[in-house]
C-alpha atoms as a PDB file:
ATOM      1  CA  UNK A   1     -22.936 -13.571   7.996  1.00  0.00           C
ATOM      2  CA  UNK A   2     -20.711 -11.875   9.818  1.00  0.00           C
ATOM      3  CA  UNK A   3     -20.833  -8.521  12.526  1.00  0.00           C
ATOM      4  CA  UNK A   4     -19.048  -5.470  13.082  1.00  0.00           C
ATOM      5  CA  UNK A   5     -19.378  -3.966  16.335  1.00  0.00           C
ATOM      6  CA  UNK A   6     -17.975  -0.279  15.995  1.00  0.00           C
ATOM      7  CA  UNK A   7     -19.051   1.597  19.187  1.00  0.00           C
ATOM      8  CA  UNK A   8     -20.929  -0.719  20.357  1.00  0.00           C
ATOM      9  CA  UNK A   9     -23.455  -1.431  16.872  1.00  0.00           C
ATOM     10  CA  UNK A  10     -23.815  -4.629  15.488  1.00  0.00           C
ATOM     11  CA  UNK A  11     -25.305  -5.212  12.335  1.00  0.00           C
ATOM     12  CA  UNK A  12     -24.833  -7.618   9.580  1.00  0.00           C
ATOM     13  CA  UNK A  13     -22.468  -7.853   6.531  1.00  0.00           C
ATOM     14  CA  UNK A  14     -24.298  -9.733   3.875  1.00  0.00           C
ATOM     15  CA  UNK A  15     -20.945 -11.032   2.009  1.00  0.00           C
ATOM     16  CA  UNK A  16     -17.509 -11.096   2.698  1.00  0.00           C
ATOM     17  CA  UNK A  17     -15.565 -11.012  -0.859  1.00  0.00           C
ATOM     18  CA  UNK A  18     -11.442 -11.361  -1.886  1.00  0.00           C
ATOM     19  CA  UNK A  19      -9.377 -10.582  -4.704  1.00  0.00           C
ATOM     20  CA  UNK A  20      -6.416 -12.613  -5.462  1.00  0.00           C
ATOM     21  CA  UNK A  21      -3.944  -9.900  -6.410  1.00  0.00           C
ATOM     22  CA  UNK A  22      -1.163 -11.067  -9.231  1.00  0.00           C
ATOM     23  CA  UNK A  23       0.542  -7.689  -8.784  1.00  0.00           C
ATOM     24  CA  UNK A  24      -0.064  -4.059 -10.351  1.00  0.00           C
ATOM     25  CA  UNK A  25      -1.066  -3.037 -13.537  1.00  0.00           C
ATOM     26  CA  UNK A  26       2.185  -2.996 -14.701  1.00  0.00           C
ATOM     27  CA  UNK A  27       4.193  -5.733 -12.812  1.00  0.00           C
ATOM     28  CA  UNK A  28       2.920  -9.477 -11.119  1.00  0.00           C
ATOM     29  CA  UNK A  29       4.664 -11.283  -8.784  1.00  0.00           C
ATOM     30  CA  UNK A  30       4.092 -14.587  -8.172  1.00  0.00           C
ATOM     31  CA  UNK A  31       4.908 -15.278  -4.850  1.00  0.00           C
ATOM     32  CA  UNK A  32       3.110 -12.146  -3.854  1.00  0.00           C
ATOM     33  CA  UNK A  33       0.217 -13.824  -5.488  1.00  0.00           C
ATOM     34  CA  UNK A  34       1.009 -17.093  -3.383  1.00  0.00           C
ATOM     35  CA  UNK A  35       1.287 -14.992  -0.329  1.00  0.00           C
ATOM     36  CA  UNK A  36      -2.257 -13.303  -1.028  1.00  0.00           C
ATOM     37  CA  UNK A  37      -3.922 -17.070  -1.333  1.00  0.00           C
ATOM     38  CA  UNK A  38      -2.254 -17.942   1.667  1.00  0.00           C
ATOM     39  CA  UNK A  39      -4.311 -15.414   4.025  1.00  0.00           C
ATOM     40  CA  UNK A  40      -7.780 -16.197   2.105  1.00  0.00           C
ATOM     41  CA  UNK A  41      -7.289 -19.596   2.394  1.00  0.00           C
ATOM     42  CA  UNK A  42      -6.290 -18.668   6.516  1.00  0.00           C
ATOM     43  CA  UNK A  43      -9.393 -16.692   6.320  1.00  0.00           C
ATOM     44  CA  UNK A  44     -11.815 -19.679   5.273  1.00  0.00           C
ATOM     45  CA  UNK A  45     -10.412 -21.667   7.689  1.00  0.00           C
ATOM     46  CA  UNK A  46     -10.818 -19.540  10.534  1.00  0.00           C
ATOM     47  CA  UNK A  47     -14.628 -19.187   9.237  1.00  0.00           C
ATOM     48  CA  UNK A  48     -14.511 -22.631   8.948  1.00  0.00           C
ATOM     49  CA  UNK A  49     -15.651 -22.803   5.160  1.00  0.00           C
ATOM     50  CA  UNK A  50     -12.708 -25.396   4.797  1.00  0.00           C
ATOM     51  CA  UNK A  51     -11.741 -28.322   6.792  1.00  0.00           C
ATOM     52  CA  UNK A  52      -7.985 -28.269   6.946  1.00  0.00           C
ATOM     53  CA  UNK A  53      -6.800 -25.559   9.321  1.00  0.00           C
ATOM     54  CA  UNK A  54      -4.546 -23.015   7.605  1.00  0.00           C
ATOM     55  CA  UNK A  55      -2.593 -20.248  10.352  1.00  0.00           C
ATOM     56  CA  UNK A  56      -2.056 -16.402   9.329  1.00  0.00           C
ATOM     57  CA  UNK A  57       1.630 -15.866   8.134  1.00  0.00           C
ATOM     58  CA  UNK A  58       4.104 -14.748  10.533  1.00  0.00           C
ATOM     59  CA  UNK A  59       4.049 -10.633   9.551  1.00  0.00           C
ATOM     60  CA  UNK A  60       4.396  -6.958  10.845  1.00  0.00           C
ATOM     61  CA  UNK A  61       0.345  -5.729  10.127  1.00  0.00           C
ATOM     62  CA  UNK A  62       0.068  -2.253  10.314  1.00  0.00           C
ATOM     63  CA  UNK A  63      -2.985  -0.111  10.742  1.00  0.00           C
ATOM     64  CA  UNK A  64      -4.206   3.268  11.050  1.00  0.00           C
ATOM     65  CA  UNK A  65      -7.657   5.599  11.091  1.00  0.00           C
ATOM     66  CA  UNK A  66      -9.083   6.952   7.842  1.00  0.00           C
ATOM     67  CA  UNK A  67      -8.095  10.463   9.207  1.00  0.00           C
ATOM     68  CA  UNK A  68      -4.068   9.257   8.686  1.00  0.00           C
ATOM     69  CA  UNK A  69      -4.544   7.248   5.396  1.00  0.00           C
ATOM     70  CA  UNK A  70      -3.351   9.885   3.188  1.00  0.00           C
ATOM     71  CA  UNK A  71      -2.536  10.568  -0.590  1.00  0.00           C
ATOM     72  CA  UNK A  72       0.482  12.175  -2.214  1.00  0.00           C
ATOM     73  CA  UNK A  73       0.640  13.551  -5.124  1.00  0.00           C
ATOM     74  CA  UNK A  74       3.159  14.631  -7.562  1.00  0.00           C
ATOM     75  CA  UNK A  75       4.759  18.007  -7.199  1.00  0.00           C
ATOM     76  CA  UNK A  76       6.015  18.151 -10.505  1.00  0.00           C
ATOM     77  CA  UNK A  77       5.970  15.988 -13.979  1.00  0.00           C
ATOM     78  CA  UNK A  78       8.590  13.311 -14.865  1.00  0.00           C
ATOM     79  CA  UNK A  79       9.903  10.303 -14.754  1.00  0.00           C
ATOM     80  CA  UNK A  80       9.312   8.150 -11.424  1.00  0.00           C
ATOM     81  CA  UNK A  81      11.741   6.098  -9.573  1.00  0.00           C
ATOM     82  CA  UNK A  82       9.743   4.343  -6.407  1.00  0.00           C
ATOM     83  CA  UNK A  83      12.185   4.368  -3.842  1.00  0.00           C
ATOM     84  CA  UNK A  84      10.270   2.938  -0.586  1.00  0.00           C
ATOM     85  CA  UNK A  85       8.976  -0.638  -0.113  1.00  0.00           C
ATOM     86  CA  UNK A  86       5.191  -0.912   0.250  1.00  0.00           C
ATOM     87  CA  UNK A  87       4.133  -2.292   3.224  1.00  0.00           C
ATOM     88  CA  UNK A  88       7.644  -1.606   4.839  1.00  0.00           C
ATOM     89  CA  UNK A  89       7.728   1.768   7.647  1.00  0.00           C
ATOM     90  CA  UNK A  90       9.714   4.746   6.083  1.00  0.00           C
ATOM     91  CA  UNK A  91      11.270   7.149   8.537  1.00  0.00           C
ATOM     92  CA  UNK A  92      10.314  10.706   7.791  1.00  0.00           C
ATOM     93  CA  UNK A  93      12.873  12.159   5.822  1.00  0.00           C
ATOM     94  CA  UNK A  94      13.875   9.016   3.640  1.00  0.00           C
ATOM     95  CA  UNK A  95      13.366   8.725   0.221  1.00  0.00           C
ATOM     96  CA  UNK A  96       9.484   7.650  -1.449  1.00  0.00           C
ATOM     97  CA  UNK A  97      10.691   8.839  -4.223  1.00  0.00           C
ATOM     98  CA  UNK A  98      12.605  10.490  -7.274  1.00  0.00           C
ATOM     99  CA  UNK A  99      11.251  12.575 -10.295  1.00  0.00           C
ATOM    100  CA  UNK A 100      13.565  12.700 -13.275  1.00  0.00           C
ATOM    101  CA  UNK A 101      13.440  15.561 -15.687  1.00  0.00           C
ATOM    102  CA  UNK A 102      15.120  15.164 -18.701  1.00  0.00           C
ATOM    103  CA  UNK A 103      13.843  18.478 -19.982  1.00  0.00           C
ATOM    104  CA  UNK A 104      16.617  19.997 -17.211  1.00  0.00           C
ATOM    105  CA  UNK A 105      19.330  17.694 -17.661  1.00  0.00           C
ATOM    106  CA  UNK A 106      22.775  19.206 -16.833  1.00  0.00           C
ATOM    107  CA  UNK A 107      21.354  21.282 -14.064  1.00  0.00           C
ATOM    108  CA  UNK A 108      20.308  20.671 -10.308  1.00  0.00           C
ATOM    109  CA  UNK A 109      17.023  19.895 -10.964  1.00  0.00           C
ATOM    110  CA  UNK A 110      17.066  17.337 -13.298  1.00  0.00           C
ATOM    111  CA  UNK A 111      16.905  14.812  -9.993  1.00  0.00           C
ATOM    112  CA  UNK A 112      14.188  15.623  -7.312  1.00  0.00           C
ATOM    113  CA  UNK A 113      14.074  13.620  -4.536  1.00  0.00           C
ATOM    114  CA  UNK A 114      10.660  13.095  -2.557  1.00  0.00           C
ATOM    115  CA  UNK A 115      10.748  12.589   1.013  1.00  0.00           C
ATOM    116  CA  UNK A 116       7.937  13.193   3.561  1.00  0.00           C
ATOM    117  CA  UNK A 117       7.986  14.881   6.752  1.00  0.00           C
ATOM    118  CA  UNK A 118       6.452  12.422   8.772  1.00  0.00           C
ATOM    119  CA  UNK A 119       6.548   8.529   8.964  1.00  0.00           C
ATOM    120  CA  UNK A 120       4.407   6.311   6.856  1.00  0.00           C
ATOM    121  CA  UNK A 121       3.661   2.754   5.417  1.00  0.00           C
ATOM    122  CA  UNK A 122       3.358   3.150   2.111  1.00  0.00           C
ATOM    123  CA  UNK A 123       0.288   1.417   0.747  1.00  0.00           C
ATOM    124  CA  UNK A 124       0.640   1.505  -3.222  1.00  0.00           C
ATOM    125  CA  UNK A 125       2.029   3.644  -5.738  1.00  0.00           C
ATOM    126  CA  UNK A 126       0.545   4.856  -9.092  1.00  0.00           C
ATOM    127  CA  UNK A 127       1.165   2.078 -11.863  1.00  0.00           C
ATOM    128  CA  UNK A 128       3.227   4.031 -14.408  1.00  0.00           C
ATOM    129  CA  UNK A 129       6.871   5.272 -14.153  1.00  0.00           C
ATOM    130  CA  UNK A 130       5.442   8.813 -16.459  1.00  0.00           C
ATOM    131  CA  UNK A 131       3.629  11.054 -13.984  1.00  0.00           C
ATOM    132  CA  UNK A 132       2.252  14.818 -14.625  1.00  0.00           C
ATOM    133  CA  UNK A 133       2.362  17.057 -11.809  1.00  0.00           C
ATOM    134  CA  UNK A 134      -0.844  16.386  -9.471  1.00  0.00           C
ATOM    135  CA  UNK A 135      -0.753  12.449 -10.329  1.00  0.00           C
ATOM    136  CA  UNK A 136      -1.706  10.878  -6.996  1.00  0.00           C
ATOM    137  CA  UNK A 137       1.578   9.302  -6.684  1.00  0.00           C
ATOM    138  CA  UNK A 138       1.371   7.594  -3.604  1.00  0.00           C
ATOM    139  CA  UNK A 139      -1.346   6.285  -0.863  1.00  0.00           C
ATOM    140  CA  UNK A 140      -0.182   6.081   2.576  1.00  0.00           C
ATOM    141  CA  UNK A 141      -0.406   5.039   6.316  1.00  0.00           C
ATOM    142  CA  UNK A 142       0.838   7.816   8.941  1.00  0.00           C
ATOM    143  CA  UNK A 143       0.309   7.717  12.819  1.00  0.00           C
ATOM    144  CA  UNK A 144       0.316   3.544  11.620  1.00  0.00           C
ATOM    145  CA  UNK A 145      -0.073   0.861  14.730  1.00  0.00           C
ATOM    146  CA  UNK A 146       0.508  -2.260  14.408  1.00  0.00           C
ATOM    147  CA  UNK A 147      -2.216  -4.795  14.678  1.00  0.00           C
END
């Protein structure tokens, strides 16, 4: 069993759990996949549930409070081209994302860019490329730290 001590409380966590991600609903990566084993096998080993010691990867980790994990949604309906790396800081003001609408091609707004104002680690993005406006589009770290 482990404890978490948050302001000074201790109790116990009856199980500590994983999921091996393969990628999103609509696209797996492999090596992500490999990546992902890596740290639960790291994991176990710290514990101790395995006998061959296995280090954390060398990475940026990035956290923030529940207060700055935020969602975006869609402004409008379209076609979605996911501009920003997840996991990777984005500046404010650089792209997250475009919406494509056929339904105005030959005018200005057949291309909408999506920036936001502030910076962020984005966390995931919906699974399909087809969004209607309001579709939470994107889940995000602001005022991030890095761990």
């Amino acid at each position: 069993m482990s404890t978490w001590r948050p302001r000074g409380r201790s109790f116990a966590v009856a199980v500590d759990a994983f999921t091996l991600e393969l990628g999103s609903q609509e696209h797996i990566d492999l090596e992500d996949a490999k990546q992902d084993a890596h740290g639960i096998m790291a994991y176990l080993s710290a514990k101790g549930v395995i006998g061959e010691q296995v280090l954390p990867a060398e990475m940026p980790r990035f956290g923030c409070y529940l207060k700055d994990y935020k969602k975006y949604h869609a402004p409008l309906g379209g076609m979605v081209e996911y501009k920003a790396t997840l996991g990777e800081k984005l500046s404010a003001g650089q792209p997250l994302a475009n919406i494509l609408r056929l339904d105005k091609y030959g005018s200005d707004q057949v291309l909408t860019p999506l920036t936001l104002p502030q910076d962020c680690v984005p966390i995931l993005h919906f699974a399909s490329a087809s969004v209607y406006q309001g579709t939470e589009l994107y889940k995000v770290m602001t005022n991030v730290f890095e761990l």
